[in-house]
N, C-alpha and C. Protein backbone atom coordinates (compact mmCIF):
# COMPACT_ATOMS: atom_id res chain seq x y z
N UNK A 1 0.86 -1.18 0.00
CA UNK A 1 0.00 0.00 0.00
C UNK A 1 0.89 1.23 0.00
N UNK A 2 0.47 1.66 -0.46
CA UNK A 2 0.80 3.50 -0.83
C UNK A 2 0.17 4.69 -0.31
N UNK A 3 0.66 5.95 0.03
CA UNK A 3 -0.19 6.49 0.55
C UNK A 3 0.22 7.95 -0.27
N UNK A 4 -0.36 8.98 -0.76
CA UNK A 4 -0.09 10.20 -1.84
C UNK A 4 -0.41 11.51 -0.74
N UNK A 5 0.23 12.08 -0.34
CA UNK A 5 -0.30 13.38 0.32
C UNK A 5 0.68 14.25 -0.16
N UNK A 6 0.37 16.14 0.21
CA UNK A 6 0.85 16.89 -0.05
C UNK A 6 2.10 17.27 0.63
N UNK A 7 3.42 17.79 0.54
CA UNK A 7 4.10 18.30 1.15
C UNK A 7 4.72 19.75 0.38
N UNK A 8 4.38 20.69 1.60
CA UNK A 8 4.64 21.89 1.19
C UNK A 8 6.03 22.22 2.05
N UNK A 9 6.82 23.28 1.80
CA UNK A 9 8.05 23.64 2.50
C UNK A 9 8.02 25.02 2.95
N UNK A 10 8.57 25.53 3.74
CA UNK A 10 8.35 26.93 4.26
C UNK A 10 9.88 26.99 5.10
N UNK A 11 10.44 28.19 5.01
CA UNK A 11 11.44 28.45 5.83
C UNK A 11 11.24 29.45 7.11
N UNK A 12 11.84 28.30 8.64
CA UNK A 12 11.14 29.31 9.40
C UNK A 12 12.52 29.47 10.33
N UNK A 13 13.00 30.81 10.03
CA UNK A 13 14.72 30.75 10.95
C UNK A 13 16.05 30.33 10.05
N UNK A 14 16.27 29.71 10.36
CA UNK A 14 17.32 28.97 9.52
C UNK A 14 16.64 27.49 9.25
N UNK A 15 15.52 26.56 9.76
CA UNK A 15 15.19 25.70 9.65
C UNK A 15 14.52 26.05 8.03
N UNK A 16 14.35 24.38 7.59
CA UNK A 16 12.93 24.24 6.33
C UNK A 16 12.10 23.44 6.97
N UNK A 17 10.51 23.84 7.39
CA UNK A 17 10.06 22.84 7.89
C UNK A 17 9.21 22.51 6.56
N UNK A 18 8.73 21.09 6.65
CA UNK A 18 7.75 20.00 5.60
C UNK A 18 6.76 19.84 6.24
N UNK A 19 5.58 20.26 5.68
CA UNK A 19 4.13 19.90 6.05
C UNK A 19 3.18 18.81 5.31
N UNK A 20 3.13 17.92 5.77
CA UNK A 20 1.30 17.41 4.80
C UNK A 20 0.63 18.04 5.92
N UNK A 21 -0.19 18.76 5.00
CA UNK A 21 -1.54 19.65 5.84
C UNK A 21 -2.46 18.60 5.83
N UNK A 22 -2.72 17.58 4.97
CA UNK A 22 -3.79 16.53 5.01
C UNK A 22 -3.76 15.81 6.25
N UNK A 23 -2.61 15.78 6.97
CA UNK A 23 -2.91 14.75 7.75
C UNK A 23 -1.95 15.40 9.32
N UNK A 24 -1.76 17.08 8.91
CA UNK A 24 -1.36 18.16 9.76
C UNK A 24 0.06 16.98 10.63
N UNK A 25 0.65 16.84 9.59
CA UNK A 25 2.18 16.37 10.27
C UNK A 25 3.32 17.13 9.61
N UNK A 26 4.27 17.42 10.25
CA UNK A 26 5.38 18.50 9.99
C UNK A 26 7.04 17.80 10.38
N UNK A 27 7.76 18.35 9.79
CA UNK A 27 9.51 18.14 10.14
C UNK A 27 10.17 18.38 9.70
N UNK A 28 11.33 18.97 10.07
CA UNK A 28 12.06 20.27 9.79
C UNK A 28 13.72 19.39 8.82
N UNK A 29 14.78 20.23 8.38
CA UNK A 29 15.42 19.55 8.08
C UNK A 29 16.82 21.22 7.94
N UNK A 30 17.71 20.92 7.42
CA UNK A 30 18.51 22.10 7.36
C UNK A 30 18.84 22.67 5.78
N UNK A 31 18.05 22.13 5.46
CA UNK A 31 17.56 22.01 3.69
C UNK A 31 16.51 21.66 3.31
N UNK A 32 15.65 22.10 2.39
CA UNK A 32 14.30 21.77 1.39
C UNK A 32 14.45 20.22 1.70
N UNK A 33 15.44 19.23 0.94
CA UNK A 33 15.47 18.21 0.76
C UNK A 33 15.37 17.24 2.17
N UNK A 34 16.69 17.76 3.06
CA UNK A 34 16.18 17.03 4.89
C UNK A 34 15.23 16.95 5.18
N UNK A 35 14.49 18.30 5.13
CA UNK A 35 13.23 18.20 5.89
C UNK A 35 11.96 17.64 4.85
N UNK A 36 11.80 17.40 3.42
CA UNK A 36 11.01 16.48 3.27
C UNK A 36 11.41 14.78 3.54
N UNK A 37 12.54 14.82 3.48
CA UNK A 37 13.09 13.22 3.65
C UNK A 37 12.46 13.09 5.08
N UNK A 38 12.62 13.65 6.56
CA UNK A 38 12.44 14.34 7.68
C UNK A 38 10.53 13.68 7.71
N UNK A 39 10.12 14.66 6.83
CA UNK A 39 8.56 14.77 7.42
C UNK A 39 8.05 13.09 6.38
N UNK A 40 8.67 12.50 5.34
CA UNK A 40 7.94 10.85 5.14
C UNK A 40 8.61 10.62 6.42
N UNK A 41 9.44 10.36 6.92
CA UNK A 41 9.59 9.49 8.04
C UNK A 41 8.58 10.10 9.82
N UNK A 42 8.00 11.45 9.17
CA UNK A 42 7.45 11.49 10.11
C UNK A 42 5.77 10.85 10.27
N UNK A 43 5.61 10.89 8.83
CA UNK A 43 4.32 10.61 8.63
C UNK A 43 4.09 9.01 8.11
N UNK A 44 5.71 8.31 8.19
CA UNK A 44 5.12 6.76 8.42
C UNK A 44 5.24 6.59 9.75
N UNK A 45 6.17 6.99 10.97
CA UNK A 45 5.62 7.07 12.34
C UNK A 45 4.39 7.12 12.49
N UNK A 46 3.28 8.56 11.90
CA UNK A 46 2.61 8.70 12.41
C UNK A 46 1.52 7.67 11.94
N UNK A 47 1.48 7.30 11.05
CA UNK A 47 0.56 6.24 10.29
C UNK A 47 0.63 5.26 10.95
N UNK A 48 1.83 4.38 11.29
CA UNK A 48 1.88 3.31 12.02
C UNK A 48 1.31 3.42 13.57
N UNK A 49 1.76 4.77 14.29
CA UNK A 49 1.00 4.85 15.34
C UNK A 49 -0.53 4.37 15.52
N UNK A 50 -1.00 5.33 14.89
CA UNK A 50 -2.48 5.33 14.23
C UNK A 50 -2.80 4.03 14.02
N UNK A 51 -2.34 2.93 13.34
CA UNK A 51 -2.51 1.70 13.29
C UNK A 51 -2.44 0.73 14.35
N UNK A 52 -1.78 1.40 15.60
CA UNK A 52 -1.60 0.36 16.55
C UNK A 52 -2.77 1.07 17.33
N UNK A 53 -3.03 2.51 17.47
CA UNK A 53 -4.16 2.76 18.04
C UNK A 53 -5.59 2.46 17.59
N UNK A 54 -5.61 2.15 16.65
CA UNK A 54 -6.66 1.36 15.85
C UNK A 54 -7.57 2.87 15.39
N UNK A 55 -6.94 3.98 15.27
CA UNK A 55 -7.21 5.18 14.84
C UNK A 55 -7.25 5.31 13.45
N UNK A 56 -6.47 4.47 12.68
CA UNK A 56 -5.88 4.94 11.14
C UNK A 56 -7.10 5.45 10.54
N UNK A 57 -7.93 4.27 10.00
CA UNK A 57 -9.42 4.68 9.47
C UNK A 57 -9.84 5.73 9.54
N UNK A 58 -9.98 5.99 10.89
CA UNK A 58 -10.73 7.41 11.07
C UNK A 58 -10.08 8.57 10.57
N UNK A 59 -8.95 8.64 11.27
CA UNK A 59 -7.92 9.31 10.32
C UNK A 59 -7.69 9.97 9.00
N UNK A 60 -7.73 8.54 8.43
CA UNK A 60 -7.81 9.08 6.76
C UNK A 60 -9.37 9.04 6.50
N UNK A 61 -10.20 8.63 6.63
CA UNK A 61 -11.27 8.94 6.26
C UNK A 61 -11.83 11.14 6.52
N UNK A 62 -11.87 11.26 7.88
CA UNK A 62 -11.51 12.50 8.05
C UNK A 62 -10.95 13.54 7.70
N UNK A 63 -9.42 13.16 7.11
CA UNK A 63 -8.94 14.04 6.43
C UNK A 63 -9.11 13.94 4.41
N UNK A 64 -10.12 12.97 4.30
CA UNK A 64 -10.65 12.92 2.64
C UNK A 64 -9.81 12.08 2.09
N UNK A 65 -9.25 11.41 2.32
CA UNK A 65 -8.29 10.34 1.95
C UNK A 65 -9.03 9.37 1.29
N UNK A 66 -9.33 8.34 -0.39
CA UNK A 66 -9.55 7.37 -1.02
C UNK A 66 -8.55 6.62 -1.09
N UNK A 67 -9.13 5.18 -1.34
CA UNK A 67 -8.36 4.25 -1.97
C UNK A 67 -9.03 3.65 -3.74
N UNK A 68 -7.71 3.68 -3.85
CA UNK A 68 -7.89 3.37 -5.32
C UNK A 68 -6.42 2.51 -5.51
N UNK A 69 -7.09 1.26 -5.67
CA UNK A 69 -6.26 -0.18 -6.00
C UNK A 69 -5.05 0.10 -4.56
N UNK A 70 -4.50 0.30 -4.78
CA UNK A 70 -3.08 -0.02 -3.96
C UNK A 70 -2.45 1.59 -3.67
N UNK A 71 -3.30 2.42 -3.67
CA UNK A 71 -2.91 3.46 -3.56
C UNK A 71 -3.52 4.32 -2.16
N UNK A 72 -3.73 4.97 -1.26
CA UNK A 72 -4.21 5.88 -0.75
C UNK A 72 -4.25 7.62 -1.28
N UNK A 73 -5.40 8.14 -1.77
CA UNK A 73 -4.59 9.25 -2.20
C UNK A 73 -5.29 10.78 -1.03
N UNK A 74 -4.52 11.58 -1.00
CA UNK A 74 -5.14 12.22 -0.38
C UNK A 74 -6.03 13.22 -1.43
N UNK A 75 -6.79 14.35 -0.86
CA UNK A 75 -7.37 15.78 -1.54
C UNK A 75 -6.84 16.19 -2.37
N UNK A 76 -7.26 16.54 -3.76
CA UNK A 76 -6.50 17.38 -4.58
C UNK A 76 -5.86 18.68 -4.16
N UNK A 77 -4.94 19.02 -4.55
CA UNK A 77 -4.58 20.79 -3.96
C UNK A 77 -5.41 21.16 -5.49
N UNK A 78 -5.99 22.37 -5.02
CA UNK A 78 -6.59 22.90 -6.38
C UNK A 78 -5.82 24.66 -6.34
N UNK A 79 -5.49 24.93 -5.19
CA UNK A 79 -4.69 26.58 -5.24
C UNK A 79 -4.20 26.23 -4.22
N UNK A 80 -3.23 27.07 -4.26
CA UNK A 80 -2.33 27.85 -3.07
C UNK A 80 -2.05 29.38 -3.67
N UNK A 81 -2.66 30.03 -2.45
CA UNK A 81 -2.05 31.29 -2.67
C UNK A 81 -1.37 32.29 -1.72
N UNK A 82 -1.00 32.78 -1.71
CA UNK A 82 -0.39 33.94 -0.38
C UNK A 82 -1.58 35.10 -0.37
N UNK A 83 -1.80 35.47 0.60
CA UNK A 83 -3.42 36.53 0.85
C UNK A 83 -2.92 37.45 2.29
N UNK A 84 -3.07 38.32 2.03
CA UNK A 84 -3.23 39.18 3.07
C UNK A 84 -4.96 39.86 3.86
N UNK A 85 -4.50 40.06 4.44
CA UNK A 85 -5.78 40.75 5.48
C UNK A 85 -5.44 41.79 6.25
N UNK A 86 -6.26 43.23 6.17
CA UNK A 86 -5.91 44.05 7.35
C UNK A 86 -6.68 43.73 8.78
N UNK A 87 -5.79 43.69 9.92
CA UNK A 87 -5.94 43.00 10.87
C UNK A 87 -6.47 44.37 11.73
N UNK A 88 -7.02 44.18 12.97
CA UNK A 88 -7.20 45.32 13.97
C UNK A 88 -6.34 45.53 14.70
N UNK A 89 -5.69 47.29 15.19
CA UNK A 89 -4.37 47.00 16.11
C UNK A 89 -4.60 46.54 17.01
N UNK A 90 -5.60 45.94 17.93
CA UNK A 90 -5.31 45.12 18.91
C UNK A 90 -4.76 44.09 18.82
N UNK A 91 -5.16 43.78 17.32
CA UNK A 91 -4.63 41.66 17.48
C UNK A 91 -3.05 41.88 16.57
N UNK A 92 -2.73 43.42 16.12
CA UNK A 92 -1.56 42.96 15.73
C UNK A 92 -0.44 43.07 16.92
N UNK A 93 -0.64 43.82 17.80
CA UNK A 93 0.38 43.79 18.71
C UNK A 93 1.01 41.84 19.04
N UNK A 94 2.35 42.29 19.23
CA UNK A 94 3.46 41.04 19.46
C UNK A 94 4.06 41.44 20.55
């Protein structure tokens, strides 16, 4: 079995962290490439967890996950975009 999800990259510091948002698991690496190598090994941890908790199902069902033959696939990405919003100065204070 196979499983298809998204991984996006973002630089936060000097780290790259790797996200599948499908299944909201993350891991960092000191390069684009570490940290996706980084986040599959985080997200067959987390799969296997899930399997011993007898969680998996729910899991992927929840986050829109099919199977098709030997595959798991997750949600299509259909956009990504960068968006701004003007915020109120109360909530921008840091």
């Amino acid at each position: 079995m196979e499983i298809e999800f998204t991984s996006q990259v973002f630089k936060e510091g000097r780290l790259y962290v790797a996200h599948a948002p499908e299944l909201d698991v993350s891991s960092c690496g000191g390069n684009p490439q570490k940290a996706r190598k980084n986040l599959l090994e985080a997200v067959r941890l987390f799969l296997e967890e899930a399997e011993k908790m007898g969680t998996l199902e729910r899991i992927l069902q929840e986050a829109g996950f099919t199977r098709r033959k030997q595959k798991l696939q997750g949600p299509k990405l259909i956009s990504l975009k960068r968006v701004s919003l003007p915020v109120l100065q109360m909530h921008a204070k840091t």
